[in-house]
PDB file of N, CA and C in Angstrom:
ATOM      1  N   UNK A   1    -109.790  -5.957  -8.978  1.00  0.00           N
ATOM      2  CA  UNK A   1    -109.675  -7.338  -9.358  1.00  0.00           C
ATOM      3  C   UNK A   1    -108.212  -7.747  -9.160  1.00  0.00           C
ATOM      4  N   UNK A   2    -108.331  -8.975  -8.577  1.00  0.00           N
ATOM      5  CA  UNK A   2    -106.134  -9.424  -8.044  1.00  0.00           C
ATOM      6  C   UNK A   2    -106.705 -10.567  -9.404  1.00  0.00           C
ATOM      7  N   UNK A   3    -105.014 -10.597  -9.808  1.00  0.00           N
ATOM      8  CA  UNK A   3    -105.231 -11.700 -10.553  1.00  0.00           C
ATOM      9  C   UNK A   3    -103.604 -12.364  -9.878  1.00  0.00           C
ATOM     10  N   UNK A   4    -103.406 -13.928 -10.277  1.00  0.00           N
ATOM     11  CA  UNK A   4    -102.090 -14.715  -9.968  1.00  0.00           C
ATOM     12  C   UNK A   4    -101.380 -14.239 -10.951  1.00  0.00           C
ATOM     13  N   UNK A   5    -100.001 -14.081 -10.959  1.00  0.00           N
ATOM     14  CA  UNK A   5     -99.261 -14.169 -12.537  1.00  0.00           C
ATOM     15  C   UNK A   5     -98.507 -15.074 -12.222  1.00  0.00           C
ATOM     16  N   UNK A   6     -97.714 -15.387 -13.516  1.00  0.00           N
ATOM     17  CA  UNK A   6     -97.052 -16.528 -13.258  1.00  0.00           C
ATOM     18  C   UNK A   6     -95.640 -16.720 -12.513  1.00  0.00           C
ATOM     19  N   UNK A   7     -95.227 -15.524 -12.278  1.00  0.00           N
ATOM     20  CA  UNK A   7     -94.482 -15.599 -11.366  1.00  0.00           C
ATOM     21  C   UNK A   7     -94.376 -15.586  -9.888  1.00  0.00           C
ATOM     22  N   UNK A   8     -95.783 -15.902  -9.359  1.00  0.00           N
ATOM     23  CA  UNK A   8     -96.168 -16.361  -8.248  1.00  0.00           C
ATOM     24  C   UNK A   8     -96.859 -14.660  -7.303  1.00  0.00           C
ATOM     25  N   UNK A   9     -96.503 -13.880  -7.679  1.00  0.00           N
ATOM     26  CA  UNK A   9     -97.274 -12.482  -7.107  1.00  0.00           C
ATOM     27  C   UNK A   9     -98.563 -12.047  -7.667  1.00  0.00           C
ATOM     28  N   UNK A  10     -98.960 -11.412  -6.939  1.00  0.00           N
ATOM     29  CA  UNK A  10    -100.342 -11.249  -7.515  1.00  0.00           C
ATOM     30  C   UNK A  10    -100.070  -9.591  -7.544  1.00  0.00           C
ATOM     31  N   UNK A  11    -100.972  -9.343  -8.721  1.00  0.00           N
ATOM     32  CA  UNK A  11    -101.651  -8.063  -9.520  1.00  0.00           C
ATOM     33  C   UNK A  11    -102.803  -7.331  -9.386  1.00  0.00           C
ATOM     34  N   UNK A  12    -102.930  -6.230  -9.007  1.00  0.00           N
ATOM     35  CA  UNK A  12    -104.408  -5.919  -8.591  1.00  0.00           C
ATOM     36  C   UNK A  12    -104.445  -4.875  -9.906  1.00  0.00           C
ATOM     37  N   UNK A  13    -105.849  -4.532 -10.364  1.00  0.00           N
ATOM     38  CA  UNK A  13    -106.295  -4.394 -11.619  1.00  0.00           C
ATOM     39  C   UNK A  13    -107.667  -3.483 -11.414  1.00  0.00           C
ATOM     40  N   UNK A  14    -107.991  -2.230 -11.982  1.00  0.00           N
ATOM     41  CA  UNK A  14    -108.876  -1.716 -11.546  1.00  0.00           C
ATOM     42  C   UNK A  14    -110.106  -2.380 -12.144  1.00  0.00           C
ATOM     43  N   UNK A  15    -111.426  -1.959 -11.527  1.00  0.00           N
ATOM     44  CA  UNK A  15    -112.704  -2.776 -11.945  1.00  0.00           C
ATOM     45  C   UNK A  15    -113.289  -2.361 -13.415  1.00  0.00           C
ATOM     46  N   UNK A  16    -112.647  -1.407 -13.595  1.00  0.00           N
ATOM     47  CA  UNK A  16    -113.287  -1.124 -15.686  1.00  0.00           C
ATOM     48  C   UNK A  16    -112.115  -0.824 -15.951  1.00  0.00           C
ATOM     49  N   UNK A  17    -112.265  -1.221 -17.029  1.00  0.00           N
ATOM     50  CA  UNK A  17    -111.707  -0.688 -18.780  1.00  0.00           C
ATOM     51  C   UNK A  17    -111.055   0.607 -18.835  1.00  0.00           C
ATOM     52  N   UNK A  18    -109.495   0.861 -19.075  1.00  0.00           N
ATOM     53  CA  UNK A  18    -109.145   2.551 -19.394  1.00  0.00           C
ATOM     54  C   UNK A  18    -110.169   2.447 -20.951  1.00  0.00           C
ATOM     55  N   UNK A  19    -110.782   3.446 -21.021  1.00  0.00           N
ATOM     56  CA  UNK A  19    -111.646   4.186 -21.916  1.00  0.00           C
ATOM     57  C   UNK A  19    -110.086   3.903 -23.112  1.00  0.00           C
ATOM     58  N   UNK A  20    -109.289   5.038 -22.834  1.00  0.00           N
ATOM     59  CA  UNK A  20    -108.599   4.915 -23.993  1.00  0.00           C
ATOM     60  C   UNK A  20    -107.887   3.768 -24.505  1.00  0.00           C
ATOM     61  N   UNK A  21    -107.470   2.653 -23.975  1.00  0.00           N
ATOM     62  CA  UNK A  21    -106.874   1.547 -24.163  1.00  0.00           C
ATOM     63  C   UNK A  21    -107.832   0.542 -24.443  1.00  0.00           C
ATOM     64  N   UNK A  22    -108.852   0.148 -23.735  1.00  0.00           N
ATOM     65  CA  UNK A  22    -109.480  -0.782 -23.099  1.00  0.00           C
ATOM     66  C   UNK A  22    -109.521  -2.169 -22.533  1.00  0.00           C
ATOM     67  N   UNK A  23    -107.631  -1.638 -22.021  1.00  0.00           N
ATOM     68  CA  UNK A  23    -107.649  -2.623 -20.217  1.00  0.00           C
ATOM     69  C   UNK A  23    -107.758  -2.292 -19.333  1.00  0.00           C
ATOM     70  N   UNK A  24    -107.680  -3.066 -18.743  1.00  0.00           N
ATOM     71  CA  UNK A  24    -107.825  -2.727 -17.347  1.00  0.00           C
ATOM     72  C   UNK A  24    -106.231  -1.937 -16.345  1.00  0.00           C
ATOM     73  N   UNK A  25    -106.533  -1.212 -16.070  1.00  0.00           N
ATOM     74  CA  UNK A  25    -105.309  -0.545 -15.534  1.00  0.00           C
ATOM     75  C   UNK A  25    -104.235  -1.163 -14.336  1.00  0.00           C
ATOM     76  N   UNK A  26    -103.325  -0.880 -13.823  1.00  0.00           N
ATOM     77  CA  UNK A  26    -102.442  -1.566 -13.436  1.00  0.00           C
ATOM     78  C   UNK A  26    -102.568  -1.129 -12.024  1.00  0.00           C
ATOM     79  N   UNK A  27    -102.502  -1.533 -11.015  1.00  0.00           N
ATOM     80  CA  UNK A  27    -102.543  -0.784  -9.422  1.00  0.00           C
ATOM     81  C   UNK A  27    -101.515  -1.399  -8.617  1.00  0.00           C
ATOM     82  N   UNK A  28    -100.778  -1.988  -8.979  1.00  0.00           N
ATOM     83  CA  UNK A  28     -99.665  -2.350  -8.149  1.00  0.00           C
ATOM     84  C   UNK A  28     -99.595  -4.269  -8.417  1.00  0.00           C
ATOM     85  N   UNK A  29     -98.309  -4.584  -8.137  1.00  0.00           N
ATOM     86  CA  UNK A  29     -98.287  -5.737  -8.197  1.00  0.00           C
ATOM     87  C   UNK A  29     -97.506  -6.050  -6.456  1.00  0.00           C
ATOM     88  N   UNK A  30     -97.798  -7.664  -5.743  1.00  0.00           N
ATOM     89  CA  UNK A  30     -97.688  -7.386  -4.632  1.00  0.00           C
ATOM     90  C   UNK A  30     -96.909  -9.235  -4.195  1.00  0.00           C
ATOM     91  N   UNK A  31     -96.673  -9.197  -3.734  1.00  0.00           N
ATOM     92  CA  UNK A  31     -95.593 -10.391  -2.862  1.00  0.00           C
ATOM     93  C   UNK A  31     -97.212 -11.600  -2.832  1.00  0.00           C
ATOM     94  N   UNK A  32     -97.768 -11.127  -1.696  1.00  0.00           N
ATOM     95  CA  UNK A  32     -98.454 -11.745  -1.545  1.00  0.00           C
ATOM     96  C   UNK A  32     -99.985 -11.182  -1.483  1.00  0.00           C
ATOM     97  N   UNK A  33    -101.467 -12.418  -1.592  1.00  0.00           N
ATOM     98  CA  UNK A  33    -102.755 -11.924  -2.041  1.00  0.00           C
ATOM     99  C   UNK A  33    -103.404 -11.222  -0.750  1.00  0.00           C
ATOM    100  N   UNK A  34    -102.814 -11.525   0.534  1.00  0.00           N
ATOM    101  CA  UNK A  34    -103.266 -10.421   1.422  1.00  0.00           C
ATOM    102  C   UNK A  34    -102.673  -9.099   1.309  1.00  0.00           C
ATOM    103  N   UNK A  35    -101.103  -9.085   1.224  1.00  0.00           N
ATOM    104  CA  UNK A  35    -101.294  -7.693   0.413  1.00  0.00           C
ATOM    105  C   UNK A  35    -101.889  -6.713  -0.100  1.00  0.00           C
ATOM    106  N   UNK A  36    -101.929  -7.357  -0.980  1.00  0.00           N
ATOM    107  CA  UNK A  36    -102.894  -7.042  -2.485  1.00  0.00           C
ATOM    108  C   UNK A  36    -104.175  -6.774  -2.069  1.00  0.00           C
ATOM    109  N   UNK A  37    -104.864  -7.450  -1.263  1.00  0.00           N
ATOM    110  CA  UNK A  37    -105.813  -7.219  -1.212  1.00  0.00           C
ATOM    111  C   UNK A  37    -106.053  -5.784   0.394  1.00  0.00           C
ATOM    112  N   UNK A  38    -105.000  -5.820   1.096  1.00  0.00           N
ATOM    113  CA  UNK A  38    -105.113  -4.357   2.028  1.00  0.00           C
ATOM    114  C   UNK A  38    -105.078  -3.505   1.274  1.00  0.00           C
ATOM    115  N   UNK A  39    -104.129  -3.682   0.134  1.00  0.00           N
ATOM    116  CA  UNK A  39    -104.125  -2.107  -0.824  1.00  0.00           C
ATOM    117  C   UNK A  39    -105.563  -2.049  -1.540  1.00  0.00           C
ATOM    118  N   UNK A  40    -106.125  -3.248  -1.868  1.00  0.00           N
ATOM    119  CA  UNK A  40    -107.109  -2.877  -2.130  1.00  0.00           C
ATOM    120  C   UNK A  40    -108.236  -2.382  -1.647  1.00  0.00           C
ATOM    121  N   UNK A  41    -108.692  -2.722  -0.298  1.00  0.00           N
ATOM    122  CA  UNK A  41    -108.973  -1.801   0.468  1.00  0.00           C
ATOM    123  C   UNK A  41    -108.442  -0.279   1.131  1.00  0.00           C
ATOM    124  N   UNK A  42    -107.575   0.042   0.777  1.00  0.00           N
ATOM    125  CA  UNK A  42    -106.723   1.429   0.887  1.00  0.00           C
ATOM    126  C   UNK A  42    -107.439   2.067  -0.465  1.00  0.00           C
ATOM    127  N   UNK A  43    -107.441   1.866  -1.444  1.00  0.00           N
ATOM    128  CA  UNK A  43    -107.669   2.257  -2.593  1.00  0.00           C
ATOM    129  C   UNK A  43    -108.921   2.564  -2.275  1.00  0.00           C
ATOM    130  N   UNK A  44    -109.739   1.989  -2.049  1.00  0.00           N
ATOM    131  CA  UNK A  44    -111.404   1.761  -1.860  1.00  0.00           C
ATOM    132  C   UNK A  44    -111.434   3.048  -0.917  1.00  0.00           C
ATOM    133  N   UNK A  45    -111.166   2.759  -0.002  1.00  0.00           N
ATOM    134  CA  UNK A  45    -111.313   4.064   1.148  1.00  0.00           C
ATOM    135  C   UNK A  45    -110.955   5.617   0.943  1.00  0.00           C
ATOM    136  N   UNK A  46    -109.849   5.745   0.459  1.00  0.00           N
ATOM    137  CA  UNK A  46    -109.514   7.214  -0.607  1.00  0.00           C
ATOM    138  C   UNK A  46    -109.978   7.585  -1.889  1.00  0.00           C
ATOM    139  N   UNK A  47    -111.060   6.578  -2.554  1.00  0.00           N
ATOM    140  CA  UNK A  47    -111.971   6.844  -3.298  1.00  0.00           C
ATOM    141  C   UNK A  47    -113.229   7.249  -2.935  1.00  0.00           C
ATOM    142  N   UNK A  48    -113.944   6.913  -1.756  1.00  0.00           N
ATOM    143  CA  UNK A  48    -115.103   7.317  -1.580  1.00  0.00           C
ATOM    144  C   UNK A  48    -114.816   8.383  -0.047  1.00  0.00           C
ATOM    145  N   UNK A  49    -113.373   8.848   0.352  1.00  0.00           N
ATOM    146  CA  UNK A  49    -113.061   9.736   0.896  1.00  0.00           C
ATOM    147  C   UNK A  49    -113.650  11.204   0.630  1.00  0.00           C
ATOM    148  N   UNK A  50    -113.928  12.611   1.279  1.00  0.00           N
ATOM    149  CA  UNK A  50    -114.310  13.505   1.053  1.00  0.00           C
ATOM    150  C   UNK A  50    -114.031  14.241   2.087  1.00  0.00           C
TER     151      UNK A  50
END
C-alpha cells in the first residue's frame, strides 16, 4: 500500500498488520509514486521467488 505524506513523498506500507504492533510496517519511503511503486514490484517478485 503507497500512501502521500505530507511532505510530498510517498510511503509504501506492507499489506497486513505487524502482529506485534498492529501497523502496518514501513518499506521505504520514495521521491516519487513511480518509484514507490517499482520497489513495489521488486518486493513482490523476491517474495514469491524460490
Amino acid at each position: 500500500m503507497i500512501r502521500k505524506l505530507a511532505s510530498g513523498k510517498y510511503r509504501l506500507y506492507s499489506s497486513q498488520p505487524d502482529p506485534r504492533t498492529g501497523k502496518r510496517r514501513n518499506l521505504g519511503t520514495f521521491p516519487t509514486l513511480a518509484r514507490a511503486k517499482q520497489h513495489e514490484r521488486a518486493i513482490q517478485f523476491f517474495k514469491r521467488r524460490r
